[in-house]
C-alpha atoms as a PDB file:
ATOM      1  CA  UNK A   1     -52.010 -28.821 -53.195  1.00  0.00           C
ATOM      2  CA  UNK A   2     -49.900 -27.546 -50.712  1.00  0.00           C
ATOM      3  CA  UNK A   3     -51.536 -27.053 -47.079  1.00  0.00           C
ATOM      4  CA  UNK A   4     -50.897 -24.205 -45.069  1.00  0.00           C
ATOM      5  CA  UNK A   5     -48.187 -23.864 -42.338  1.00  0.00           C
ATOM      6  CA  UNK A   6     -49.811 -24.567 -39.087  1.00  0.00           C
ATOM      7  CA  UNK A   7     -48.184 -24.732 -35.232  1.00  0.00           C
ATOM      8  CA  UNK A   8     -50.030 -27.122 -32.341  1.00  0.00           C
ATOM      9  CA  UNK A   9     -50.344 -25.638 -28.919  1.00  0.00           C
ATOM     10  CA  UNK A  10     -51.407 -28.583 -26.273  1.00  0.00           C
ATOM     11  CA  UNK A  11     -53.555 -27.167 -23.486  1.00  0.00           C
ATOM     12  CA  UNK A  12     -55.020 -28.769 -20.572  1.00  0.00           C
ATOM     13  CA  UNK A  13     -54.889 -31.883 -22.981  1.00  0.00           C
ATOM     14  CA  UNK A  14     -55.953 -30.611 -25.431  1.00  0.00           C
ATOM     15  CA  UNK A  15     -54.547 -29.981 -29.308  1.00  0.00           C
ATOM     16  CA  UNK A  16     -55.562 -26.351 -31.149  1.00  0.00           C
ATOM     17  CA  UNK A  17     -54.477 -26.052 -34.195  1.00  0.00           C
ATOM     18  CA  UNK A  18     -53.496 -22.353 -35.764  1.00  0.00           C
ATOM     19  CA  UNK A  19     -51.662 -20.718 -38.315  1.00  0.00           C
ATOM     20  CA  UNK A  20     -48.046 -20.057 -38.002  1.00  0.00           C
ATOM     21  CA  UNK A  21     -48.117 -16.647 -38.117  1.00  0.00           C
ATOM     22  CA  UNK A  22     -50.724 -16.240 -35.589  1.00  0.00           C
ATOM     23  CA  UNK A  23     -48.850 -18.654 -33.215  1.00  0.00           C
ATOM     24  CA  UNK A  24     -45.448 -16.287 -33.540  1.00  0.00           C
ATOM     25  CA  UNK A  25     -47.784 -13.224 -32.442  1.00  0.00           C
ATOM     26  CA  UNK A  26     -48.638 -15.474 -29.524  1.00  0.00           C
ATOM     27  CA  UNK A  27     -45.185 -16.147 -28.519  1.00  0.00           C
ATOM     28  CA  UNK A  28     -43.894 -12.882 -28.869  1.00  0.00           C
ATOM     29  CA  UNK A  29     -46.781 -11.278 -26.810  1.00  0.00           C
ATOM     30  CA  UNK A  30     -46.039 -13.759 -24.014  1.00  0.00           C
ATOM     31  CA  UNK A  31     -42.128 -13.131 -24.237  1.00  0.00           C
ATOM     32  CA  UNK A  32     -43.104  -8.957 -24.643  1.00  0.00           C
ATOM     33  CA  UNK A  33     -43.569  -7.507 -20.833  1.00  0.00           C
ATOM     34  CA  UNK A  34     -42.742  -3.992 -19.640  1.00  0.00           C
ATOM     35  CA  UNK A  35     -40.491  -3.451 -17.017  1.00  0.00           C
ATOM     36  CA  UNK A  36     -41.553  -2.824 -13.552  1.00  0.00           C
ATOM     37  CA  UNK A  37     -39.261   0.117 -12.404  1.00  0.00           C
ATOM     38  CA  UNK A  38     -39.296   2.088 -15.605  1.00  0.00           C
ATOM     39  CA  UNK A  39     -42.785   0.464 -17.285  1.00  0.00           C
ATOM     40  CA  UNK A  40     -40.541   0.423 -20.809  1.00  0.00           C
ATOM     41  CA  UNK A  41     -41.698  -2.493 -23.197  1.00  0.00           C
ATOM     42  CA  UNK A  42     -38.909  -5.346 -22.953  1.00  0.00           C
ATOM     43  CA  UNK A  43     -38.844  -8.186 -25.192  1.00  0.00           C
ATOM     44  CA  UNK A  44     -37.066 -11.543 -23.657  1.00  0.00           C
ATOM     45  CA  UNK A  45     -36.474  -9.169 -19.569  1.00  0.00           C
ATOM     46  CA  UNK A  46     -34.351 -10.132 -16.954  1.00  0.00           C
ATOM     47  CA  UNK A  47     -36.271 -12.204 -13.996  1.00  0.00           C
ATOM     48  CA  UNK A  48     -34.307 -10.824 -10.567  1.00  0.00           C
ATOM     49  CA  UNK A  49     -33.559 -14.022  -9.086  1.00  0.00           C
ATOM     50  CA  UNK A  50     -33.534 -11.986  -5.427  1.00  0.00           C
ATOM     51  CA  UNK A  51     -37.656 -10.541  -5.365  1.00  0.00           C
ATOM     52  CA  UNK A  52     -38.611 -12.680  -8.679  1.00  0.00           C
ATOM     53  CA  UNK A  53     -40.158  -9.379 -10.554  1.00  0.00           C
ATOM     54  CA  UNK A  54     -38.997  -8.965 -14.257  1.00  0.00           C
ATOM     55  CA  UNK A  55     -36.894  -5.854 -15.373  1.00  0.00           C
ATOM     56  CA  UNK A  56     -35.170  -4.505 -18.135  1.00  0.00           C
ATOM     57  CA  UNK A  57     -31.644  -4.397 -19.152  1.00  0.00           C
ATOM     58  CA  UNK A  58     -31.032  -1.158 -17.175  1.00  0.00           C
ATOM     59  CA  UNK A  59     -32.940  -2.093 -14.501  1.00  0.00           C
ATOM     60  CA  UNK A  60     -32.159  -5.941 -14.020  1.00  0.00           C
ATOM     61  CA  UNK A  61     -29.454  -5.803 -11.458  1.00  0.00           C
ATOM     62  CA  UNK A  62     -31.026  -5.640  -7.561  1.00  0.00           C
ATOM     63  CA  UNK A  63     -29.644  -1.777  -7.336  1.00  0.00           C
ATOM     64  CA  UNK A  64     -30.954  -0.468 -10.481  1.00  0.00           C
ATOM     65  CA  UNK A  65     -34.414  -1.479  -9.487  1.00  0.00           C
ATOM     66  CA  UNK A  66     -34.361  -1.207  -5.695  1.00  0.00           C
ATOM     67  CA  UNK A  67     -35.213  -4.196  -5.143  1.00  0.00           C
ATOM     68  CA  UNK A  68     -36.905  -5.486  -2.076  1.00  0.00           C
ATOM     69  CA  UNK A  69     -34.499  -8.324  -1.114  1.00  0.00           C
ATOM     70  CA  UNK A  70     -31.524  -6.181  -1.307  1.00  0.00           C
ATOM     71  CA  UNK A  71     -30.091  -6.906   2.431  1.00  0.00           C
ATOM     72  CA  UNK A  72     -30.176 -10.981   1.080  1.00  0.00           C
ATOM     73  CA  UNK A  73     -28.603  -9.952  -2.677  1.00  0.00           C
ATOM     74  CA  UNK A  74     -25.749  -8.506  -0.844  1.00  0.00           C
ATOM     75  CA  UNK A  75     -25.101 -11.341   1.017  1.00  0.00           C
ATOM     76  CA  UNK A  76     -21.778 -12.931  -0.020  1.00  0.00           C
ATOM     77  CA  UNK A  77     -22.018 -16.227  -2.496  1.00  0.00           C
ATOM     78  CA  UNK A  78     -21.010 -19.521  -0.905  1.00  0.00           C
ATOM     79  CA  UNK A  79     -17.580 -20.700  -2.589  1.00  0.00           C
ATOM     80  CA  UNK A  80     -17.056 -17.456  -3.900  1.00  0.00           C
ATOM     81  CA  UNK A  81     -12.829 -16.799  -3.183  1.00  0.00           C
ATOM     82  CA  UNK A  82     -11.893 -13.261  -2.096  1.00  0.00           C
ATOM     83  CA  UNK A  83      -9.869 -11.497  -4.608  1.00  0.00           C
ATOM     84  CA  UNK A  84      -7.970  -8.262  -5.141  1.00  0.00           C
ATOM     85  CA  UNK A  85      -8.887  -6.608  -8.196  1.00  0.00           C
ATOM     86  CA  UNK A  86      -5.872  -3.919  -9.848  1.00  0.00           C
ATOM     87  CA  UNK A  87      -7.563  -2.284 -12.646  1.00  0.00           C
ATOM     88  CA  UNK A  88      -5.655  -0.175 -15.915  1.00  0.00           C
ATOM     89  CA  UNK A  89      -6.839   2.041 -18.596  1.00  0.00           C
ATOM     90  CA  UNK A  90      -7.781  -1.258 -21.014  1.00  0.00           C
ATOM     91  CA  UNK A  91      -7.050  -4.411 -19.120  1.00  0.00           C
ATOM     92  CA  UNK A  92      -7.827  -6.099 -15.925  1.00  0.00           C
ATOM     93  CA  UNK A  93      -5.853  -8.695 -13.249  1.00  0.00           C
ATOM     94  CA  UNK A  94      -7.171 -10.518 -10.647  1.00  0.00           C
ATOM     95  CA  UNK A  95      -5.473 -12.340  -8.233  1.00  0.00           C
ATOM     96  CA  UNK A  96      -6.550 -14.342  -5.260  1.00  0.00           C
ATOM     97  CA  UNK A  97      -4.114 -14.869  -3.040  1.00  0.00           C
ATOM     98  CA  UNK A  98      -4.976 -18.282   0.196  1.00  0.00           C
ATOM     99  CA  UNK A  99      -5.431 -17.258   3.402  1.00  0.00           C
ATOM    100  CA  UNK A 100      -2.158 -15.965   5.384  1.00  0.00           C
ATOM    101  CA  UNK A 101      -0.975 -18.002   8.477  1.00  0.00           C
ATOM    102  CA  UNK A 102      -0.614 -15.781  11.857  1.00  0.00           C
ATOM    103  CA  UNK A 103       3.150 -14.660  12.134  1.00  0.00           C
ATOM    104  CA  UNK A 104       5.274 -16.794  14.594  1.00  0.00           C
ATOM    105  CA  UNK A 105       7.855 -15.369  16.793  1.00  0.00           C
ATOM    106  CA  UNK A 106      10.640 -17.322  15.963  1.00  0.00           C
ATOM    107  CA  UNK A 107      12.733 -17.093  12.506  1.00  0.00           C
ATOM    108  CA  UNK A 108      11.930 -19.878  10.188  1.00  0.00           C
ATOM    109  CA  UNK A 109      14.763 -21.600   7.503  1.00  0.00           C
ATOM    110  CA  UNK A 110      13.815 -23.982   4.744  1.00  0.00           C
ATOM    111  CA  UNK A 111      16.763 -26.244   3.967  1.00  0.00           C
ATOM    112  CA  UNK A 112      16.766 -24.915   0.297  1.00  0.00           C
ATOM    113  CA  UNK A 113      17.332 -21.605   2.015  1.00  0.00           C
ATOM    114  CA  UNK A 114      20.323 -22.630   4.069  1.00  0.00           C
ATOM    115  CA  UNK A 115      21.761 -24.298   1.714  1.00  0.00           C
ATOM    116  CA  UNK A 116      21.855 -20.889  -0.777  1.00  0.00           C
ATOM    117  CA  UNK A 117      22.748 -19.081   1.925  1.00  0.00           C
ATOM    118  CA  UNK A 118      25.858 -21.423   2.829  1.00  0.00           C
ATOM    119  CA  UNK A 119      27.061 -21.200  -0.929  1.00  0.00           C
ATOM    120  CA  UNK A 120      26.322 -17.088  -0.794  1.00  0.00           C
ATOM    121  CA  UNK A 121      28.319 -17.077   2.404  1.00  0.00           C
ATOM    122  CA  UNK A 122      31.256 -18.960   0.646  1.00  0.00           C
ATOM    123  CA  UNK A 123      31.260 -16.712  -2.618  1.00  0.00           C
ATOM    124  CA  UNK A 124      31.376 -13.372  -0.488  1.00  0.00           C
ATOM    125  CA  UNK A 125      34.309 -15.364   2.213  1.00  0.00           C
ATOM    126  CA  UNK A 126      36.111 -15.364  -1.577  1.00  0.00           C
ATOM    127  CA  UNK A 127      35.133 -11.695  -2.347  1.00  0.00           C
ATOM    128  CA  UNK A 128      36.578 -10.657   1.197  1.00  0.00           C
ATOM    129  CA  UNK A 129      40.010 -12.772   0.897  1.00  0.00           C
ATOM    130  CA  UNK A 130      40.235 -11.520  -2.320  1.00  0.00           C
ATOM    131  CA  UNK A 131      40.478  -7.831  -1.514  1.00  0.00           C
ATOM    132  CA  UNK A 132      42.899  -8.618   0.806  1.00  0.00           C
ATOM    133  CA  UNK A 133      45.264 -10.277  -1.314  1.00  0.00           C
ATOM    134  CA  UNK A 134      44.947  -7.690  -3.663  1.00  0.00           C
ATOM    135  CA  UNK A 135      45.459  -5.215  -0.718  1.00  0.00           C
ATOM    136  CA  UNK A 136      49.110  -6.686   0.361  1.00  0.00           C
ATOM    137  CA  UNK A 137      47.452  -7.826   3.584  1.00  0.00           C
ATOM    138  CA  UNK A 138      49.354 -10.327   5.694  1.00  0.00           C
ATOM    139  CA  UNK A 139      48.046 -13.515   5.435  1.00  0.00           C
ATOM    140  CA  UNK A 140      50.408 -14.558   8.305  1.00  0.00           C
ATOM    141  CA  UNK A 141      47.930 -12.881  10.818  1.00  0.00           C
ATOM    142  CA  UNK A 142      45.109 -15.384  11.279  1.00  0.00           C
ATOM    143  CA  UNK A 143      43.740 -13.410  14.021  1.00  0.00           C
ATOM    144  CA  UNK A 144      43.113 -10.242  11.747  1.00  0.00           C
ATOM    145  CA  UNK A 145      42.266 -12.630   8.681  1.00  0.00           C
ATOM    146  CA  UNK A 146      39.972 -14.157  10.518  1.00  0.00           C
ATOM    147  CA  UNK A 147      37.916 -10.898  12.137  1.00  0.00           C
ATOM    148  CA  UNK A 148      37.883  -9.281   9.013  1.00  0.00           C
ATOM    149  CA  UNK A 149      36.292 -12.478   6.564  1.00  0.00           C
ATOM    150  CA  UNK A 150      33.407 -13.060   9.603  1.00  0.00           C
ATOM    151  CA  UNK A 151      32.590  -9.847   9.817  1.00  0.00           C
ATOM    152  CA  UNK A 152      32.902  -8.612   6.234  1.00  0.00           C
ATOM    153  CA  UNK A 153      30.715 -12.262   5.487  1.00  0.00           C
ATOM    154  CA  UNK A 154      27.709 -11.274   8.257  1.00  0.00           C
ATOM    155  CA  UNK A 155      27.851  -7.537   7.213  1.00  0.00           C
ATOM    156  CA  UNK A 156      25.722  -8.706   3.904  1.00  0.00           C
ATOM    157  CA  UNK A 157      24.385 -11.884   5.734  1.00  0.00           C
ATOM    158  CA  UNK A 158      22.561  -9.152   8.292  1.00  0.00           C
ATOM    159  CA  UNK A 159      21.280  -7.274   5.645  1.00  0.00           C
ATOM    160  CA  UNK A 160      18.940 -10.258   4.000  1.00  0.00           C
ATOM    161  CA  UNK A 161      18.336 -11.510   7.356  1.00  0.00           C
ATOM    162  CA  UNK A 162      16.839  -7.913   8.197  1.00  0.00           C
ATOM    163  CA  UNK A 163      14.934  -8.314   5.365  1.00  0.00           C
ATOM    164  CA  UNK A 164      13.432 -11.844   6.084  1.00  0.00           C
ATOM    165  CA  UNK A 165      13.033 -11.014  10.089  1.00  0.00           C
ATOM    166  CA  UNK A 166      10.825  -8.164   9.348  1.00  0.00           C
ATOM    167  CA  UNK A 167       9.184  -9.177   6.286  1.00  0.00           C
ATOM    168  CA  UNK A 168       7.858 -13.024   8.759  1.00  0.00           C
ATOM    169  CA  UNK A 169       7.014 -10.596  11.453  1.00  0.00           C
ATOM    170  CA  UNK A 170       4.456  -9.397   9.129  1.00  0.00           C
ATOM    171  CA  UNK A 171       3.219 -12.709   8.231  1.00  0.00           C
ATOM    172  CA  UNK A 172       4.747 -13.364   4.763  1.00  0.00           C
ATOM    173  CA  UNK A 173       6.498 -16.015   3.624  1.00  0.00           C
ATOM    174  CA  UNK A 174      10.464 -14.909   2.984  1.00  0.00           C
ATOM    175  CA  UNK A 175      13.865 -16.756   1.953  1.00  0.00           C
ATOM    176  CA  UNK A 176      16.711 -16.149   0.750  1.00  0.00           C
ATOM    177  CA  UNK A 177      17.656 -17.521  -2.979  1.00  0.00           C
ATOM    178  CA  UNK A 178      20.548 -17.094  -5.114  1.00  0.00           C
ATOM    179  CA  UNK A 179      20.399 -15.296  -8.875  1.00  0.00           C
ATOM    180  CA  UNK A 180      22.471 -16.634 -11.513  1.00  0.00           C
ATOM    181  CA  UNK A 181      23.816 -13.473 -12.950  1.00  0.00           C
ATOM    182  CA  UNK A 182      24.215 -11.973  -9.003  1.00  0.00           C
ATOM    183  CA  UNK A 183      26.348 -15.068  -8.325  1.00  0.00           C
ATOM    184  CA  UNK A 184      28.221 -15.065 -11.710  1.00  0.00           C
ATOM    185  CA  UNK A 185      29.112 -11.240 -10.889  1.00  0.00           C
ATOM    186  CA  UNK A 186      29.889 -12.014  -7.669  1.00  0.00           C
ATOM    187  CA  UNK A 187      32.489 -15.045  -8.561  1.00  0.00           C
ATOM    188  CA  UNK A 188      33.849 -12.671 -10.988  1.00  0.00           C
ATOM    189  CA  UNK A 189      34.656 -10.077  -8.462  1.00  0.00           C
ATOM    190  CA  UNK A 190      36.740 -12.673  -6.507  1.00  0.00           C
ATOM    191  CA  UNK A 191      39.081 -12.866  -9.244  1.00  0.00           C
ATOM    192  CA  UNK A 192      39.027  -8.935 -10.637  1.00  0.00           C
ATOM    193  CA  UNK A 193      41.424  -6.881  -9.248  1.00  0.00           C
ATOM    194  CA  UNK A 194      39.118  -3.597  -8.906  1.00  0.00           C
ATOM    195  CA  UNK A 195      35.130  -4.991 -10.202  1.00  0.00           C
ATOM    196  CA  UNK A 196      33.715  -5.576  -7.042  1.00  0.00           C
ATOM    197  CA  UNK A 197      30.131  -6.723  -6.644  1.00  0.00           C
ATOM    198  CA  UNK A 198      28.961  -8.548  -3.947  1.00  0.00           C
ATOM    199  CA  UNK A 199      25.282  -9.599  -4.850  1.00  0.00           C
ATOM    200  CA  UNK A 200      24.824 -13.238  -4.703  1.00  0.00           C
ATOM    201  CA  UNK A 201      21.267 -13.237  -3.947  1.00  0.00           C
ATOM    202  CA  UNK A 202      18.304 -11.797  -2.076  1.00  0.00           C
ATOM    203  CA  UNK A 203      15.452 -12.472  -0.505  1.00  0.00           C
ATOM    204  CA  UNK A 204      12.295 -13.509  -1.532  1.00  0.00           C
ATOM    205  CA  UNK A 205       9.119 -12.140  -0.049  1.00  0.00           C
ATOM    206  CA  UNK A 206       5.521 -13.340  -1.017  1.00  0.00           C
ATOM    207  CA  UNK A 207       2.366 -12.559   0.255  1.00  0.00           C
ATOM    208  CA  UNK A 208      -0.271  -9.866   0.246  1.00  0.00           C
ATOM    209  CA  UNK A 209       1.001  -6.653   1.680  1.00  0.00           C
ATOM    210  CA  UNK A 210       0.623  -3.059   0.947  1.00  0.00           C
ATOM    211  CA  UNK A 211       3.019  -0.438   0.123  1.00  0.00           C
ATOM    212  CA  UNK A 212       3.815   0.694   4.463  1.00  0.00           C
ATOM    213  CA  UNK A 213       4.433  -3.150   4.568  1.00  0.00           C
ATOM    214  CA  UNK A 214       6.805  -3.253   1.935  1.00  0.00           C
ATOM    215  CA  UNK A 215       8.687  -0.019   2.950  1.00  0.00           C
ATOM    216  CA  UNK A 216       9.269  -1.238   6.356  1.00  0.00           C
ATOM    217  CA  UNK A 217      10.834  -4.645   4.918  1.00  0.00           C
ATOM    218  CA  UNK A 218      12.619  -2.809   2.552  1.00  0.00           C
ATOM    219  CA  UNK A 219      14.469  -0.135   5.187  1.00  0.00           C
ATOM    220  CA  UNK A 220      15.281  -2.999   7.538  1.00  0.00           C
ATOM    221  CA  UNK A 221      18.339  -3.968   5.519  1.00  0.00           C
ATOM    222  CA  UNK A 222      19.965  -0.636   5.168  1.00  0.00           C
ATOM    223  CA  UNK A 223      19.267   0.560   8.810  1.00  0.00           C
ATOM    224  CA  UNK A 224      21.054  -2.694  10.165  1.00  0.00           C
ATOM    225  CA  UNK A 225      24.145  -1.773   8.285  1.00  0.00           C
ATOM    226  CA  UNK A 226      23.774   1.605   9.033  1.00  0.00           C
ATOM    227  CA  UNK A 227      23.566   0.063  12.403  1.00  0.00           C
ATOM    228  CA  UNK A 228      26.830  -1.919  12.150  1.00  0.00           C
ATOM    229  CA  UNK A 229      29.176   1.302  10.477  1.00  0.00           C
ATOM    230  CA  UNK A 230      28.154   3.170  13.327  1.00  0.00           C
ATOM    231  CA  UNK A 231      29.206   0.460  15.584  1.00  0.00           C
ATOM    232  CA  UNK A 232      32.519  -0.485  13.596  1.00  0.00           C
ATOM    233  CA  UNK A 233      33.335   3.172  13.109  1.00  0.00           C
ATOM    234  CA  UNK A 234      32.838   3.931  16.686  1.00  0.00           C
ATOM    235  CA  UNK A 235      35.624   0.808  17.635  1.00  0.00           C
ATOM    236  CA  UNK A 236      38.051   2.233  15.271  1.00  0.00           C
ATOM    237  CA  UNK A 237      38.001   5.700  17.822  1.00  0.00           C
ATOM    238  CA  UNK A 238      39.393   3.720  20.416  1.00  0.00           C
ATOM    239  CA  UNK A 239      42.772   2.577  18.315  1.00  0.00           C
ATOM    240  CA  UNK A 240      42.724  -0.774  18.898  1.00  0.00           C
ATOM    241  CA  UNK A 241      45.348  -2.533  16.766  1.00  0.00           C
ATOM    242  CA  UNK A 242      42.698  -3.974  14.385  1.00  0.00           C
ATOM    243  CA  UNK A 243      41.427  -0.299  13.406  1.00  0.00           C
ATOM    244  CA  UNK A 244      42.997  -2.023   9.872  1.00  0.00           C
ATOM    245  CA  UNK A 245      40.264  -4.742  10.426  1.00  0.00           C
ATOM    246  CA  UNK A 246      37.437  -2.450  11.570  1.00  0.00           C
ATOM    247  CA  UNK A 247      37.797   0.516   9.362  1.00  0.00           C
ATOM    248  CA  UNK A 248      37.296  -1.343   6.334  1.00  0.00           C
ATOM    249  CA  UNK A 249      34.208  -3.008   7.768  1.00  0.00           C
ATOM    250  CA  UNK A 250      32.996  -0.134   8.936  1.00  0.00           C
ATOM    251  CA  UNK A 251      33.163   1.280   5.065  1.00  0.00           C
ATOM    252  CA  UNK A 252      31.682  -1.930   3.771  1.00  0.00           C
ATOM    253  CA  UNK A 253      28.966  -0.976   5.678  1.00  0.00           C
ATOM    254  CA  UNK A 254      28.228   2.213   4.840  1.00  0.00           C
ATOM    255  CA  UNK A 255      28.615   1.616   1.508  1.00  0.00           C
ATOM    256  CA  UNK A 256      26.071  -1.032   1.102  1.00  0.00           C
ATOM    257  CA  UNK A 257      23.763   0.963   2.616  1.00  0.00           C
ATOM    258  CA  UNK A 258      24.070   4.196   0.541  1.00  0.00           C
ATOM    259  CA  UNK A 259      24.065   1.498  -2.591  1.00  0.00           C
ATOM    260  CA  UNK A 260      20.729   0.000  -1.598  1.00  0.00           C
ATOM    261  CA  UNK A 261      19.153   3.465  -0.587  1.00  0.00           C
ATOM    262  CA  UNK A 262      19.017   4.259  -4.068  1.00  0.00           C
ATOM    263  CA  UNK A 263      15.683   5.373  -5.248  1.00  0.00           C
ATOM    264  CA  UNK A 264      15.971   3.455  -8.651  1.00  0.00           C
ATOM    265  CA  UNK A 265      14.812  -0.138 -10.022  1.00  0.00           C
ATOM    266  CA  UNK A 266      14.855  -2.989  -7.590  1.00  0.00           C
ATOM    267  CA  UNK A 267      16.931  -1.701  -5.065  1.00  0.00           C
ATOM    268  CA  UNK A 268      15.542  -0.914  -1.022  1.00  0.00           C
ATOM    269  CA  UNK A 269      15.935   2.764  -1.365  1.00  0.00           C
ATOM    270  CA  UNK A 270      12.799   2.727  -4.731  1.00  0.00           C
ATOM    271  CA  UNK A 271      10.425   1.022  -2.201  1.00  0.00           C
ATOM    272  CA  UNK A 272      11.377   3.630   0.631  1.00  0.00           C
ATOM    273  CA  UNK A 273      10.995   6.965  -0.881  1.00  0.00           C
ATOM    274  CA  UNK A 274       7.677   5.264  -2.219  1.00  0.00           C
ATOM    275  CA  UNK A 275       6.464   4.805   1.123  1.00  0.00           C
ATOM    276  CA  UNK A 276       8.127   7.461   3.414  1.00  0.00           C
ATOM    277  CA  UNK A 277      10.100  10.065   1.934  1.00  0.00           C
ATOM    278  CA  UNK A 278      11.136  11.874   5.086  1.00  0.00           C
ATOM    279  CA  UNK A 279      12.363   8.403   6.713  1.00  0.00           C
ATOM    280  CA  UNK A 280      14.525   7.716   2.956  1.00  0.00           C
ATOM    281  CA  UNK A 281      15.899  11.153   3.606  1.00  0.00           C
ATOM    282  CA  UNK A 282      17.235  10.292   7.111  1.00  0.00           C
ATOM    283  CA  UNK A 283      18.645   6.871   5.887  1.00  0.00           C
ATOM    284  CA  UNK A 284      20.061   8.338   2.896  1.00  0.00           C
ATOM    285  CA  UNK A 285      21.389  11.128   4.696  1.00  0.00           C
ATOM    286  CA  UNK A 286      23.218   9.391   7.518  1.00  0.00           C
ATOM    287  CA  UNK A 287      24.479   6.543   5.261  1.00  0.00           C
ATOM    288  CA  UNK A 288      26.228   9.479   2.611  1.00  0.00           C
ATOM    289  CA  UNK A 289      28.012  10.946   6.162  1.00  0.00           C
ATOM    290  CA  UNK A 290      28.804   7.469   7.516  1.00  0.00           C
ATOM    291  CA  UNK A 291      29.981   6.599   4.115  1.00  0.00           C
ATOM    292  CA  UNK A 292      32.388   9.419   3.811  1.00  0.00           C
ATOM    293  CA  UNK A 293      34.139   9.464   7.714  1.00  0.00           C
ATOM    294  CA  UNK A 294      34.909   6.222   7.399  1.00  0.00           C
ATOM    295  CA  UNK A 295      36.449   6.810   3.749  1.00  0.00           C
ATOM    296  CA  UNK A 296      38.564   8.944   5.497  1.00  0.00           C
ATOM    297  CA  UNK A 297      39.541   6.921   8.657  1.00  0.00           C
ATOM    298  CA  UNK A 298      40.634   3.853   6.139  1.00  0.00           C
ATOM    299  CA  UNK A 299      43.840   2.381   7.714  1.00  0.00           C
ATOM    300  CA  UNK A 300      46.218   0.871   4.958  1.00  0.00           C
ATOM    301  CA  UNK A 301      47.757  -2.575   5.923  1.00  0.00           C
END
């Protein structure tokens, strides 16, 4: 004979016995409550863990139901890191970036940095001797030789320290590094007659900064060589008898800056017409004019 399905429910010590199907009822009136904000019927709610009352699914977060703690459900969690959130149309990143030291006032070099920054130095010193030669310039006048290679090397080296000066001052961690393919073009350039690309590295810059941060790093580079073609340009007014070493520079100069004002890709001049437009205008406009005079004031050798 088979016996009937039965389920034991043990109360103050004691066993009662009943029938399955009555004991289900039991459970699912227990588990059945209605919601306290909108009085709906919920089946398995949502206990606030804030002012302990029990809600439904719309109603189970501490805003949706008003709910009397709210001042301690605010609160932030212990342990919890901050985090900047960038959300798209379907997708979602999160990164959580450590806590930034305070900026010091003095420039700081890694060893890793100085030594890519010795081997970037060497590869443009190549670049620079290498125009020359294929210039006709007299090699016989170490003075000249010598001007023009130091200041043709700093002209770049200034514009990456720019970068790195401003871009500490701001609290974010910046160094130099070489690229492969920028140092591959730029050891081909020492031996090309007329492909000339100096861009052996750049720097680096990590951190959490916004886009008026990143504009100002970015313009430091071409205002300092804007900076230094004024400055050349200027000596070669005076004819001195190294206006052949000086025009040039002054040229270089100009020239990088116009390059890197560019508003395409990863150049300087993208990040500055994203921040300021006006101040890319100015920069662009004074490095096309500084470009062109000292075009014209180029003193063969």
């Amino acid at each position: 004979m088979r016996m009937p399905a039965v389920c034991v429910l043990r109360r103050t010590g004691r066993e009662t016995h009943k029938p399955a199907a009555n004991c289900i009822l039991t459970i699912k009136r227990r588990a059945k409550m209605k919601c306290q904000k909108c009085g709906k019927d919920t089946f398995l709610p949502f206990k606030c863990q804030y002012c302990g009352g029990y809600f439904c699914s719309e109603h189970r977060l501490p805003e949706n139901h008003q709910c009397a703690q709210m001042d301690q459900a605010r609160l932030p969690r212990e342990g919890t890191p901050s985090a900047i959130v960038q959300k798209g149309k379907s997708y979602e990143y999160v990164f959580t970036y450590p806590s930034l030291k305070p900026a010091k006032s003095h420039v700081q070099f890694s060893i890793k940095e100085i030594e890519h920054l010795a081997i970037a130095a060497l590869l443009i010193v190549g670049v620079g001797l290498s125009i020359l030669w294929f210039q006709g310039f007299p090699f016989n006048d170490y003075v000249a030789l010598s001007l023009f290679v130091a200041m043709f090397t700093l002209s770049f080296l200034a514009h990456e320290i720019a970068h790195k000066l401003v871009a500490q001052r701001h609290g974010l961690w910046a160094e130099f590094r070489l690229t492969l393919i920028g140092a591959l073009l730029t050891m081909f350039s020492i031996i090309s007659p007329l492909f000339k690309i100096i861009a052996p590295g750049a720097v680096m810059v990590g951190g959490s900064s916004d886009r008026r941060t990143i504009g100002k790093i970015s313009i430091a580079g071409p205002a300092t060589n804007i900076t230094l073609a004024t400055a050349f340009l200027a000596v070669t007014f005076l004819s001195t008898q190294y206006n052949t070493i000086f025009s040039p520079v002054a040229f270089f100069n100009a020239w990088i800056a116009l390059f890197n004002l560019i508003p395409l890709g990863i150049l300087d001049g993208f990040k500055i017409f994203s921040w300021d437009k006006k101040i890319w205008t100015m920069a662009f406009a004074a490095s096309i004019v500084l470009t062109v005079v000292s075009y014209q004031h180029l003193s063969p050798y």
